[in-house]
N, C-alpha and C. Protein backbone atom coordinates (compact mmCIF):
# COMPACT_ATOMS: atom_id res chain seq x y z
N UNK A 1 -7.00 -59.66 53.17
CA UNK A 1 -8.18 -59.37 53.94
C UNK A 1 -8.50 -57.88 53.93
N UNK A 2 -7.62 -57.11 54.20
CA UNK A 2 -7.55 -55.75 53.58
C UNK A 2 -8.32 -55.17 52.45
N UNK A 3 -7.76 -55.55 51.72
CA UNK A 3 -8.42 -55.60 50.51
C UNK A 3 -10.14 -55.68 50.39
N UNK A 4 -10.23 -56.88 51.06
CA UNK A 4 -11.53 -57.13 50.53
C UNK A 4 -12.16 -55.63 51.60
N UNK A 5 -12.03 -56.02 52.69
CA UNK A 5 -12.60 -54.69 53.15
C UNK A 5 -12.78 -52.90 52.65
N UNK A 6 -11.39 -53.24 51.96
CA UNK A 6 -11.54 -51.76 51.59
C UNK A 6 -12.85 -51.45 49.87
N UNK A 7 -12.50 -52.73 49.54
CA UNK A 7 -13.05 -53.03 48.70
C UNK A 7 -15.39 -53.33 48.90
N UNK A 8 -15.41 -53.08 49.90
CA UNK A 8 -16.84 -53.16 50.41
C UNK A 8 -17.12 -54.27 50.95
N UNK A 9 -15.82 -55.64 51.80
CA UNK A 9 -17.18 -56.79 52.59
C UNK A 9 -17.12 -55.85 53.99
N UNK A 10 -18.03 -56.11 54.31
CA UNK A 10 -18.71 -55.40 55.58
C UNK A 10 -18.89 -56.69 56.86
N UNK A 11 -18.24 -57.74 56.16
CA UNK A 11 -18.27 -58.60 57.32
C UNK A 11 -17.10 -60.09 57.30
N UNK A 12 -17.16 -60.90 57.82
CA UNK A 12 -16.53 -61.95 57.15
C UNK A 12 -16.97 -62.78 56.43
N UNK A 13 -18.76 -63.13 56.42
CA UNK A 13 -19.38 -63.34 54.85
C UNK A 13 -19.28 -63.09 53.83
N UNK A 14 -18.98 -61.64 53.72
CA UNK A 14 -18.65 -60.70 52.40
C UNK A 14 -17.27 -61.31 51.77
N UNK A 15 -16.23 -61.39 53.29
CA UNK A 15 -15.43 -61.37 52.76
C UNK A 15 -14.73 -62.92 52.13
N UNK A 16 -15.90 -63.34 52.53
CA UNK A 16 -15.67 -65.32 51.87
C UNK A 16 -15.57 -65.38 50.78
N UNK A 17 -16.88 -63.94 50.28
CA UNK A 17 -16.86 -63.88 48.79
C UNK A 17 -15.99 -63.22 47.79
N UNK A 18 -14.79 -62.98 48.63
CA UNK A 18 -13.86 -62.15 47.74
C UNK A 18 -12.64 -63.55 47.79
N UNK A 19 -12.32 -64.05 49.30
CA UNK A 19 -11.21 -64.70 49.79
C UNK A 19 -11.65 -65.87 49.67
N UNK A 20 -10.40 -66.85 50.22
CA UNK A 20 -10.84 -68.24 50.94
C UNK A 20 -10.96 -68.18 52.02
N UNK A 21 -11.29 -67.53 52.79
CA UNK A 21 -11.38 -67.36 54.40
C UNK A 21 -12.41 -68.17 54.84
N UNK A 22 -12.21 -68.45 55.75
CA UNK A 22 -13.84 -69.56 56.68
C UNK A 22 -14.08 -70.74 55.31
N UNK A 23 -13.12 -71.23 54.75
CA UNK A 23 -13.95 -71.97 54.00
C UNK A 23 -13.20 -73.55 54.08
N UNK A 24 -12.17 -73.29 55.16
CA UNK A 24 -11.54 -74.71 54.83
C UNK A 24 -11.94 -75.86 56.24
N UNK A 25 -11.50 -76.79 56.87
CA UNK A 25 -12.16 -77.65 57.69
C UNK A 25 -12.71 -77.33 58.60
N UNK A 26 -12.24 -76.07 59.40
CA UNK A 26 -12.96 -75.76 60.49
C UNK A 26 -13.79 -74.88 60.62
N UNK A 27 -14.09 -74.68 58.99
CA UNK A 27 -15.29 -73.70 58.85
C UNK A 27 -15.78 -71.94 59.25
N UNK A 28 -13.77 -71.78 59.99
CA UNK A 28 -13.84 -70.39 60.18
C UNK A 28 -13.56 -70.31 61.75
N UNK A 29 -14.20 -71.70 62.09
CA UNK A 29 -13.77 -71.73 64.09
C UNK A 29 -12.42 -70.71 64.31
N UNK A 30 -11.24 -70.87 64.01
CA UNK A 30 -9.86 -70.51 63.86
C UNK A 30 -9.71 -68.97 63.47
N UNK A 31 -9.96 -68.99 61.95
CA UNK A 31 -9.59 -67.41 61.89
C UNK A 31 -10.56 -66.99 61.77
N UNK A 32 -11.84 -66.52 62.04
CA UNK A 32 -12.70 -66.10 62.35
C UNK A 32 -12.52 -64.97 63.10
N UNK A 33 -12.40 -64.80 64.11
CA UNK A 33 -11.98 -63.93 65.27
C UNK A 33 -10.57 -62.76 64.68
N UNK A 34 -9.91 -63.73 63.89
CA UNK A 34 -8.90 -62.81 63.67
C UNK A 34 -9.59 -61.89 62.27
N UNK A 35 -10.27 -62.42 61.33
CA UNK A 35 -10.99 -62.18 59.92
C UNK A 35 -11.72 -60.90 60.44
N UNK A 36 -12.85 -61.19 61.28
CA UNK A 36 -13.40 -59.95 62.07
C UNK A 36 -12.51 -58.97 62.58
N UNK A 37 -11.65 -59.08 63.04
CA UNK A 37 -10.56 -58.12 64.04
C UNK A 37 -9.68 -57.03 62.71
N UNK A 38 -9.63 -57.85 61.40
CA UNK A 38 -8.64 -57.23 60.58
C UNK A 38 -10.03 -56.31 59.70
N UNK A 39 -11.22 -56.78 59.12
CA UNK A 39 -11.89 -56.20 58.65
C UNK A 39 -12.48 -54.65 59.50
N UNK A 40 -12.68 -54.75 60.96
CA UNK A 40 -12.71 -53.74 62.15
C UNK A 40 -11.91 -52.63 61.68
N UNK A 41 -10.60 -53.38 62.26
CA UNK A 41 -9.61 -52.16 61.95
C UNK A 41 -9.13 -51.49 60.56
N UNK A 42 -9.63 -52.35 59.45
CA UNK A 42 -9.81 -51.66 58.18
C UNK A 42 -10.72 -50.72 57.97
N UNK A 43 -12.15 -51.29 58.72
CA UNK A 43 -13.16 -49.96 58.47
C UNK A 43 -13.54 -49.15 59.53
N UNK A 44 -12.38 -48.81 60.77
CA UNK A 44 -12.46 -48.39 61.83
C UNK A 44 -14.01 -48.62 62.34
N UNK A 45 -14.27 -49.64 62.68
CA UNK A 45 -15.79 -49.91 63.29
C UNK A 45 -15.20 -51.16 64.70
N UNK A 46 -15.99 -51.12 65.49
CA UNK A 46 -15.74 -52.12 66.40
C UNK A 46 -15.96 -53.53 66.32
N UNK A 47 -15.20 -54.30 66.55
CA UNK A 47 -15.53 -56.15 66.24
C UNK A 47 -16.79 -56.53 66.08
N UNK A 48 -17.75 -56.05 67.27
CA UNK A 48 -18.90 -56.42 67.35
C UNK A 48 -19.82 -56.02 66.48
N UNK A 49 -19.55 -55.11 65.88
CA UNK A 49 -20.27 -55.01 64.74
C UNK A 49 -20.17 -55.65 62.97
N UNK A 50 -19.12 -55.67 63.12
CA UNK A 50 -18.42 -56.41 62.16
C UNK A 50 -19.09 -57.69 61.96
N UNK A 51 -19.22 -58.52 63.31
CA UNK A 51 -19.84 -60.15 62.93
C UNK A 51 -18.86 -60.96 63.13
N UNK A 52 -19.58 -62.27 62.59
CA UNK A 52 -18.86 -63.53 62.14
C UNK A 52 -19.43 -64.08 61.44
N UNK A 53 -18.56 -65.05 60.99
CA UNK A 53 -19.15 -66.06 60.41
C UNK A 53 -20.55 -66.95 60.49
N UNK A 54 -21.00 -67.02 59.54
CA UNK A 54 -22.87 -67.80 59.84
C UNK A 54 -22.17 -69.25 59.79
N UNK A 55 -22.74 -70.11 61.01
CA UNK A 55 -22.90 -71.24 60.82
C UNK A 55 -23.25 -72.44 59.87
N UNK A 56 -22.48 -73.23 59.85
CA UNK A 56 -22.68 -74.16 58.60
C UNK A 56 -23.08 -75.33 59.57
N UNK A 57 -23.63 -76.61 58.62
CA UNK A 57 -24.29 -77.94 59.33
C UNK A 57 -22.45 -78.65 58.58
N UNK A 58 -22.31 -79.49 59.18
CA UNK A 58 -21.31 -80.04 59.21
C UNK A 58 -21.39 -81.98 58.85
C-alpha cells in the first residue's frame, strides 16, 4: 500500500489501480478505512482528505 502511494495514488481508487485492495466481496467495507489511514500517513495528509472508496451497485 506504501508503495502505491509513494508511487502517486492519491486515494484508495488510485490505489485499486496499482493493488487488489477494495476489490474482493465486501467491496472495500473492511479495509477501506485502514487503505485510507496507510495512504494518509504515507503522504502526510489527513484521512479526510485522502477519501474512500466510490461505491459499487452490488
Amino acid at each position: 500500500m506504501r508503495w502505491a502511494a509513494a508511487i502517486g495514488a492519491n486515494g484508495p481508487n488510485q490505489a485499486k489501480a496499482y493493488l487488489r485492495c477494495g476489490m474482493g466481496p465486501c467491496q472495500g467495507r473492511l479495509c477501506g478505512p485502514t487503505v485510507a489511514a496507510v495512504i494518509a500517513e504515507t503522504r502526510s495528509v489527513p484521512v479526510e482528505e485522502v477519501g474512500h472508496f466510490r461505491p459499487r451497485a452490488l
